[in-house]
Protein backbone atom coordinates (compact mmCIF):
# COMPACT_ATOMS: atom_id res chain seq x y z
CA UNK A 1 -10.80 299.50 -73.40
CA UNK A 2 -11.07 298.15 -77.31
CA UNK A 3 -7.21 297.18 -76.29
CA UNK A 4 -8.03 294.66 -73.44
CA UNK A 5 -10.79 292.85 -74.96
CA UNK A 6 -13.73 295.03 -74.51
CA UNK A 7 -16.40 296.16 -76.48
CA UNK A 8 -17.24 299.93 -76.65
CA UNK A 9 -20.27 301.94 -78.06
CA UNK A 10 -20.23 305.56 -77.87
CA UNK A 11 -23.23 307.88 -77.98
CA UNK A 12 -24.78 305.27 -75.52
CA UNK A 13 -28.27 306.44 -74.87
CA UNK A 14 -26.73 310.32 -74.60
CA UNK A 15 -24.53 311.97 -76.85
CA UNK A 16 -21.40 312.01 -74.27
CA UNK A 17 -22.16 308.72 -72.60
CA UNK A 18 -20.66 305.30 -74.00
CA UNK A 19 -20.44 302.01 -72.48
CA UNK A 20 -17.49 299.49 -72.59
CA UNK A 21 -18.47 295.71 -72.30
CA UNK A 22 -16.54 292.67 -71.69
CA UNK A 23 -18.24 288.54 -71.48
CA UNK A 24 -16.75 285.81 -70.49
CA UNK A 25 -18.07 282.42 -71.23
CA UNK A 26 -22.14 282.13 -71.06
CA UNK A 27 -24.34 283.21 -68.05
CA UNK A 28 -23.15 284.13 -64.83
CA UNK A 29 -23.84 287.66 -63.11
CA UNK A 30 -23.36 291.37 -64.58
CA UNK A 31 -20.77 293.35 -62.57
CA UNK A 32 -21.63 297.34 -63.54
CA UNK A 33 -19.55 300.11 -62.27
CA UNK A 34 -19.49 303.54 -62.89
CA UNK A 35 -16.87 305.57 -64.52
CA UNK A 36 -17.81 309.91 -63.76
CA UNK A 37 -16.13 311.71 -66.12
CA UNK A 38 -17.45 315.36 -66.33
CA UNK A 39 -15.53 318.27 -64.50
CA UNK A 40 -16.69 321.80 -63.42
CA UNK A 41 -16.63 324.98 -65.27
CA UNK A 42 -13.60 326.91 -64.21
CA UNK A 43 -12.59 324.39 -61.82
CA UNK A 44 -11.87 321.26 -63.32
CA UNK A 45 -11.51 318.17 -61.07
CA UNK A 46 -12.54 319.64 -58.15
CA UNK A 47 -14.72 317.07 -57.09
CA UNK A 48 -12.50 314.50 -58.16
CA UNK A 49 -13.79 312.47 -60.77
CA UNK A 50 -10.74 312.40 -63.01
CA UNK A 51 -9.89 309.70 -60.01
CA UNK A 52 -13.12 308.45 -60.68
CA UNK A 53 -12.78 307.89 -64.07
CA UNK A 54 -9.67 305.65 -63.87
CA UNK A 55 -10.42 303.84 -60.68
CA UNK A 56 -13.64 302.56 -62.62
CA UNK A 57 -11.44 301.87 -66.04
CA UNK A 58 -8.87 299.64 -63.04
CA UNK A 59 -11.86 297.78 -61.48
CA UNK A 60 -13.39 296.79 -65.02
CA UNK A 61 -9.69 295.37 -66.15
CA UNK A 62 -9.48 293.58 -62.22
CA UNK A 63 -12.64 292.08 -63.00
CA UNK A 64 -11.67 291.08 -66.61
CA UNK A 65 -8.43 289.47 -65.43
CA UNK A 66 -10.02 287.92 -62.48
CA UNK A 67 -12.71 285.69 -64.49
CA UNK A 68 -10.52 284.97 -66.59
CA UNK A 69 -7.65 283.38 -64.74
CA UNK A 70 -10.45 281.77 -62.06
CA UNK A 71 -12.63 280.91 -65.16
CA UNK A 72 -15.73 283.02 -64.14
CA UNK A 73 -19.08 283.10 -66.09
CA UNK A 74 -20.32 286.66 -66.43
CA UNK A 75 -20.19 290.09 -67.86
CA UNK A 76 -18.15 293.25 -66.67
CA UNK A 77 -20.51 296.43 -68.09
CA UNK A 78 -18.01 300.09 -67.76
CA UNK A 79 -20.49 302.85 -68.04
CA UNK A 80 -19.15 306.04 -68.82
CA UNK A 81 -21.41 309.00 -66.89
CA UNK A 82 -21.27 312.26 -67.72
CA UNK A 83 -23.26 315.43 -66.36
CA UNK A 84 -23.04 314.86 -62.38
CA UNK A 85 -22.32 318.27 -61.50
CA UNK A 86 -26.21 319.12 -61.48
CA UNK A 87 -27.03 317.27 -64.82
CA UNK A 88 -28.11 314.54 -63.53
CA UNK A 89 -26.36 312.11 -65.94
CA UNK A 90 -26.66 308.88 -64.05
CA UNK A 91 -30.62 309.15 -63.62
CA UNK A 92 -30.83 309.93 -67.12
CA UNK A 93 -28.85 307.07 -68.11
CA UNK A 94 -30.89 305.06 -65.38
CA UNK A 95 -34.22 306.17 -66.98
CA UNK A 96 -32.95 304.92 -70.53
CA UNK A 97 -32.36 301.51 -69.15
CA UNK A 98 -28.33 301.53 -68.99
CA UNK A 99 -28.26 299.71 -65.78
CA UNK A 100 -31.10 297.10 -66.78
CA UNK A 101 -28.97 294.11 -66.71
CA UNK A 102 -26.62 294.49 -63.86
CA UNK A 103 -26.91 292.95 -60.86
CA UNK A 104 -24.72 295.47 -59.01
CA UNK A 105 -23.05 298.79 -59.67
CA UNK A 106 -19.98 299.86 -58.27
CA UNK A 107 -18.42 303.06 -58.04
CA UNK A 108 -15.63 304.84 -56.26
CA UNK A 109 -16.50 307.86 -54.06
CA UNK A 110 -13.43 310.15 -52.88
CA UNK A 111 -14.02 311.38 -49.53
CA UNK A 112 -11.79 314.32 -47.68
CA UNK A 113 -9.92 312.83 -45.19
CA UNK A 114 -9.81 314.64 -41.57
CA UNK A 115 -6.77 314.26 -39.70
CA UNK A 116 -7.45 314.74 -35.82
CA UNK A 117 -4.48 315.68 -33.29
């Protein structure tokens, strides 16, 4: 994220979490979203949020690219989550204040698809 312009901090508010930050001009709104990045033991990426993870990185760099090209006021705020498979990771962060500023949150959810015949 350093390499398109944003700003990162690691260790943000919990020693796995870190936040990636990105302002354009003065004022406007925040835009949050929500990069899950944990996996489960034994498993891995069952649950998907390896997809997750980049889909959140894409809509941060969409974002970026679309304020800057329509000359939008506002910040894009990538928050890296950790611990959703029963650590609660988002509440924690939540608790700390991580989501203080933003005036929405975004986040992918994979669902299974059903195909009916």
């Amino acid at each position: 994220m350093e390499k398109h312009g944003f700003t990162v901090t690691k260790k943000y508010h919990l020693e796995t979490a870190w936040v990636a930050t990105y302002t354009h001009g003065q004022g406007g709104h925040v835009l949050g979203i929500n990069s899950e990045m944990d996996a489960l033991p034994g498993i891995g990426h069952a649950c998907g949020h390896n997809l997750i993870g980049i889909s959140g990185v894409a809509v941060a760099l969409a974002a970026k690219a679309a304020m800057e090209r329509l000359n939008i006021n506002g910040k894009v705020v990538l928050l890296g989550t950790l611990a959703e498979e029963g650590g609660f990771g988002k509440i924690m962060l939540y608790e700390k204040g991580a989501y203080d500023e933003m005036d929405a949150c975004l986040m992918l959810a994979l669902l299974p698809v059903i195909h009916i015949r």
